[in-house]
Protein backbone atom coordinates (compact mmCIF):
# COMPACT_ATOMS: atom_id res chain seq x y z
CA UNK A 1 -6.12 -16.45 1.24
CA UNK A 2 -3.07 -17.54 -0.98
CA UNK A 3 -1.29 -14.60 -1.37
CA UNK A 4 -0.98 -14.29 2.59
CA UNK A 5 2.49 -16.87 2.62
CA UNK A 6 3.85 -14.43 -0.06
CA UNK A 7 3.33 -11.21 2.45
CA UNK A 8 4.48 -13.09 5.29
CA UNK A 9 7.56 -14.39 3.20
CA UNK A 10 8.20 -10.35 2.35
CA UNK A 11 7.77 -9.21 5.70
CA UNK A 12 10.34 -11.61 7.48
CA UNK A 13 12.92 -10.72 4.54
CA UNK A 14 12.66 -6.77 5.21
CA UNK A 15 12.45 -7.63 8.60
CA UNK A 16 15.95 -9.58 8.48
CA UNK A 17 17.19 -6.52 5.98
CA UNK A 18 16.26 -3.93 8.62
CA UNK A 19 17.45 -5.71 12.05
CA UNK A 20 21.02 -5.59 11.22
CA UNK A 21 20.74 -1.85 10.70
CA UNK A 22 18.67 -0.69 13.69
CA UNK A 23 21.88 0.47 15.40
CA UNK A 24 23.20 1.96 12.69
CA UNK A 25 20.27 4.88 12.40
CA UNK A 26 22.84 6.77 15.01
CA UNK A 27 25.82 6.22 12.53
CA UNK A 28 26.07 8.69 9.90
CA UNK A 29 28.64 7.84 7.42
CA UNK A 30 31.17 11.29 7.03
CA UNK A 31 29.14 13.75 4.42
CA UNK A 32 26.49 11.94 4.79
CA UNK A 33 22.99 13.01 6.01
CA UNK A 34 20.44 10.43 7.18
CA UNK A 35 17.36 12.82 7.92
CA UNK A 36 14.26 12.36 6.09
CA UNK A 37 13.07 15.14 3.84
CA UNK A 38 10.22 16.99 4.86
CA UNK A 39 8.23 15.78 2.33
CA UNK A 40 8.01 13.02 -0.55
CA UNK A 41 5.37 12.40 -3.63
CA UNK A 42 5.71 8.45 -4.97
CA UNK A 43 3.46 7.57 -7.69
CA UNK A 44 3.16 3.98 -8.30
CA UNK A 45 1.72 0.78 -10.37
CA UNK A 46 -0.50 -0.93 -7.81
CA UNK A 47 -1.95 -3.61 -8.76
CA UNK A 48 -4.54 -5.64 -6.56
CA UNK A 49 -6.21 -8.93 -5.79
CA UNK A 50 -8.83 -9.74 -4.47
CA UNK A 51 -11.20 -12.42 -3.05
CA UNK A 52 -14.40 -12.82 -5.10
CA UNK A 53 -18.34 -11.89 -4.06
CA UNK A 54 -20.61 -14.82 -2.97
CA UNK A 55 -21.18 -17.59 -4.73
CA UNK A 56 -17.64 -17.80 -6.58
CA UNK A 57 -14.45 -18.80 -6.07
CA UNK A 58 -10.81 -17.98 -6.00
CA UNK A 59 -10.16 -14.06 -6.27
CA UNK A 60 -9.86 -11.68 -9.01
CA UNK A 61 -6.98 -9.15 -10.27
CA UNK A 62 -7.53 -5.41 -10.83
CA UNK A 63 -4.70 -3.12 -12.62
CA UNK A 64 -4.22 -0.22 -10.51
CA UNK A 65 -2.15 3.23 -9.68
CA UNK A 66 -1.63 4.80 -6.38
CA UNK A 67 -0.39 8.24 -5.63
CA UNK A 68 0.71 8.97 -2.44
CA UNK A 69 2.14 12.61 0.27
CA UNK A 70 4.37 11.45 2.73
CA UNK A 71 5.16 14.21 5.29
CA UNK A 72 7.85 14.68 7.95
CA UNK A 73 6.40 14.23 11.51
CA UNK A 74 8.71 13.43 14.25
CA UNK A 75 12.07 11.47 13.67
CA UNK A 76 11.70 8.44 12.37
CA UNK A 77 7.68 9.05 11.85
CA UNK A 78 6.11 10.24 9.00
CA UNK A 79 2.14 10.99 8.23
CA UNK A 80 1.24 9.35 4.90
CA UNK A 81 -1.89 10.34 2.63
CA UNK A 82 -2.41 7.46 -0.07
CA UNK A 83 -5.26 7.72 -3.13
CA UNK A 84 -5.19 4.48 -4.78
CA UNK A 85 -7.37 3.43 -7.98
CA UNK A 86 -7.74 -0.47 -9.32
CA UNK A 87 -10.09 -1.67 -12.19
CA UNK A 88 -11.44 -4.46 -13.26
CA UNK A 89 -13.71 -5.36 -16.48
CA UNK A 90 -15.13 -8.53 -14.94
CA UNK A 91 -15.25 -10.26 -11.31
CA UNK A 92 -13.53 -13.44 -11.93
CA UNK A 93 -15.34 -15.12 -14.82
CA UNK A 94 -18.91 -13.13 -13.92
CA UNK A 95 -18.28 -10.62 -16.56
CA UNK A 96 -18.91 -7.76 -13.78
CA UNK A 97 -16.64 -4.63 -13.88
CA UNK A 98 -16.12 -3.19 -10.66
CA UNK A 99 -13.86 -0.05 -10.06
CA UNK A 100 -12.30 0.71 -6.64
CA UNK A 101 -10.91 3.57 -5.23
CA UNK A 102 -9.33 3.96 -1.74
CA UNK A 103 -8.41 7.79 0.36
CA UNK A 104 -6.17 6.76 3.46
CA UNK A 105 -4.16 7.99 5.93
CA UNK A 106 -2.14 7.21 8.86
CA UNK A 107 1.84 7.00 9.88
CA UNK A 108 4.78 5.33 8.44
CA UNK A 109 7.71 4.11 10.55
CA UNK A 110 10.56 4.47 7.89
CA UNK A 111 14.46 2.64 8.95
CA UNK A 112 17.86 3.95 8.11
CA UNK A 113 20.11 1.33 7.44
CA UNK A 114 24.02 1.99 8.67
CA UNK A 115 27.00 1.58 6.72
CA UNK A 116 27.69 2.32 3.07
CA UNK A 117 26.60 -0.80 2.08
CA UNK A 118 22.59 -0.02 2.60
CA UNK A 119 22.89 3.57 2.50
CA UNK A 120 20.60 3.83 -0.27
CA UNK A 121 17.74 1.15 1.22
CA UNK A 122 15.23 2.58 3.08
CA UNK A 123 12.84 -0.03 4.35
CA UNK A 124 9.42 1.17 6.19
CA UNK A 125 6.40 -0.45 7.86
CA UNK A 126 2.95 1.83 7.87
CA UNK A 127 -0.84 1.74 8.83
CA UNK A 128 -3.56 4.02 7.18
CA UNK A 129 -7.43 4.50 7.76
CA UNK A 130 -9.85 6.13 4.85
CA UNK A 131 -12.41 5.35 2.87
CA UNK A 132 -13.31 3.26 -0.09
CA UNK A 133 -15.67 3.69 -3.23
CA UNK A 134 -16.79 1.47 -5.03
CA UNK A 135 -18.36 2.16 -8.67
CA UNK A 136 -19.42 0.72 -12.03
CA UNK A 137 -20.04 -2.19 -10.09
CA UNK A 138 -23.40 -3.85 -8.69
CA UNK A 139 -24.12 -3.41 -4.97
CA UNK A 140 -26.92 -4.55 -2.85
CA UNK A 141 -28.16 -2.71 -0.37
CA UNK A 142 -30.17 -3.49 2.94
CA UNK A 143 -33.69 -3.18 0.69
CA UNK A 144 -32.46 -6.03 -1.81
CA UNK A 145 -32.03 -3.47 -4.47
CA UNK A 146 -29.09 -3.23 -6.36
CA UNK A 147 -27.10 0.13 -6.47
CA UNK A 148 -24.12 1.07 -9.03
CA UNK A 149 -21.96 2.12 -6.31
CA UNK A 150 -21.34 1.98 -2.40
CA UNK A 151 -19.17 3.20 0.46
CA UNK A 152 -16.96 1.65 3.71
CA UNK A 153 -14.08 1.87 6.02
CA UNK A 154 -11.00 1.01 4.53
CA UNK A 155 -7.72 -0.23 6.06
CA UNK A 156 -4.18 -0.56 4.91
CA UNK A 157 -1.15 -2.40 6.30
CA UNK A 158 1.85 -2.81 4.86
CA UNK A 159 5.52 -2.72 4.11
CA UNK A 160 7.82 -1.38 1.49
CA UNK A 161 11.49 -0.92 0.52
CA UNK A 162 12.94 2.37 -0.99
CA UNK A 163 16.13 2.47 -3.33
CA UNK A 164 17.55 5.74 -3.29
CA UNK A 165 18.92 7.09 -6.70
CA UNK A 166 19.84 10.57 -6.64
CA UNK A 167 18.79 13.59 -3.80
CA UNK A 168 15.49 14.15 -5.31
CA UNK A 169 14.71 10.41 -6.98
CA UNK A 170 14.44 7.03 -4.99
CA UNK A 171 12.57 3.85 -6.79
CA UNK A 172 9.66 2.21 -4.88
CA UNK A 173 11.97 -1.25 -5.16
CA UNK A 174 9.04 -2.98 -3.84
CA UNK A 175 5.81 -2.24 -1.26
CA UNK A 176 3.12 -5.04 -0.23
CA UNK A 177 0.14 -3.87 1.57
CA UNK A 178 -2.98 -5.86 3.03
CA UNK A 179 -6.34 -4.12 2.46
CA UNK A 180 -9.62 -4.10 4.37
CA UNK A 181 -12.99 -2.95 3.32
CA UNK A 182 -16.80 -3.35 3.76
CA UNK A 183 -18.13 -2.98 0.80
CA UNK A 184 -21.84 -4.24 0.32
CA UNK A 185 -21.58 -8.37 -1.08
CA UNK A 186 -24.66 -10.19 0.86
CA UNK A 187 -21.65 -12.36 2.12
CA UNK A 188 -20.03 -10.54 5.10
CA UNK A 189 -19.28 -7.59 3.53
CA UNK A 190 -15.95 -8.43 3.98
CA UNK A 191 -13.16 -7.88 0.93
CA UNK A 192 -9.44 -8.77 1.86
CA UNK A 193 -7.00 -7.39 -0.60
CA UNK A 194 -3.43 -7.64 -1.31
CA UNK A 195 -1.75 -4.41 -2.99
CA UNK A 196 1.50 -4.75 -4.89
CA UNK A 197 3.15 -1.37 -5.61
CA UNK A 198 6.19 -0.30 -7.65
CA UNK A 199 7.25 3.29 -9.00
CA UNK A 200 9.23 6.15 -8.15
CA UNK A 201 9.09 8.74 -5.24
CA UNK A 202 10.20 12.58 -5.38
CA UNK A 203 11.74 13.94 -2.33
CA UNK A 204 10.99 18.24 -1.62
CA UNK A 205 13.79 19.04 0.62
């Protein structure tokens, strides 16, 4: 698809942000704590793309909002519950709306960066499992009938940068996450999607 060079691009710039930085999650700079609170809220502006049904080309964009529990689990692990909703009013030039929403979970590998310099980055990598809905939509099923909504598996894998403001406040800098799900099409039933995400995340000490 043609937003994969722009995740791949993403991924090997956190990945030369974080590298550097490995060693210092030992190095606490003096008054300084680097331990993760036990738990954080982030609500975001998530919008996604995605590729179209059969028979037409290119993909489509939906506007979309994510909220999101991320809970303390061991060190550098945390246990992530995601709800994400995207909307569109018409499938790329079809005039079909089609409203998504995705309930995942899974664990988050989050990085502290040493050094004052990056002490307010905190760059993570995750994986989450759930379900997606799809509704307002059309959706064949195995009869050849068409239903208004429909169920699958859904799949998220991604990355993301934090900016830490104050104790309780850090801004969602920037978080790209590859989607999976199986949602009836006649082609495959196979949707790839690409989630952009932005926002701000809460920390409960």
């Amino acid at each position: 698809m043609r937003f994969s060079s722009v995740t791949l691009s993403f991924a090997l710039a956190l990945t030369a942000l974080s590298a550097p930085g490995l060693h210092g999650q030992v190095t606490t700079p003096a008054g300084r704590d680097f331990g993760l609170p036990r738990a954080e809220l982030s609500f975001t502006y998530s919008p996604v793309e995605a590729n179209a049904g059969p028979g037409q080309c290119g993909c489509f964009f939906m506007n979309g909002v994510a909220a999101e529990g991320n809970f303390r689990t061991y060190r550098a692990f945390t246990t992530v519950v995601d709800a994400t909703y995207a909307h569109t009013g018409g499938i790329h030039n079809t005039g079909q709306p089609f409203s998504l929403l995705m309930v995942t979970a899974g664990t988050r590998l989050n990085y502290r960066i040493g050094g004052d310099r990056f002490y307010y980055f905190k760059p993570f990598a995750q994986g989450l499992i759930g379900a997606a809905h799809g509704f307002d939509s059309a959706f064949p099923d195995k009869a050849g009938f068409i239903q208004p909504t429909a169920n699958s598996i859904a799949l998220l894998v991604g990355i993301g940068l934090d900016y830490k403001y104050r104790r309780h406040l850090s801004f969602r800098a920037i978080q790209a996450d590859y989607g999976y799900t199986r949602l009836p099409n006649l082609a495959g039933n196979d949707q790839n999607l690409l989630r952009i995400s932005t926002g701000i995340t809460i920390h409960l000490k």
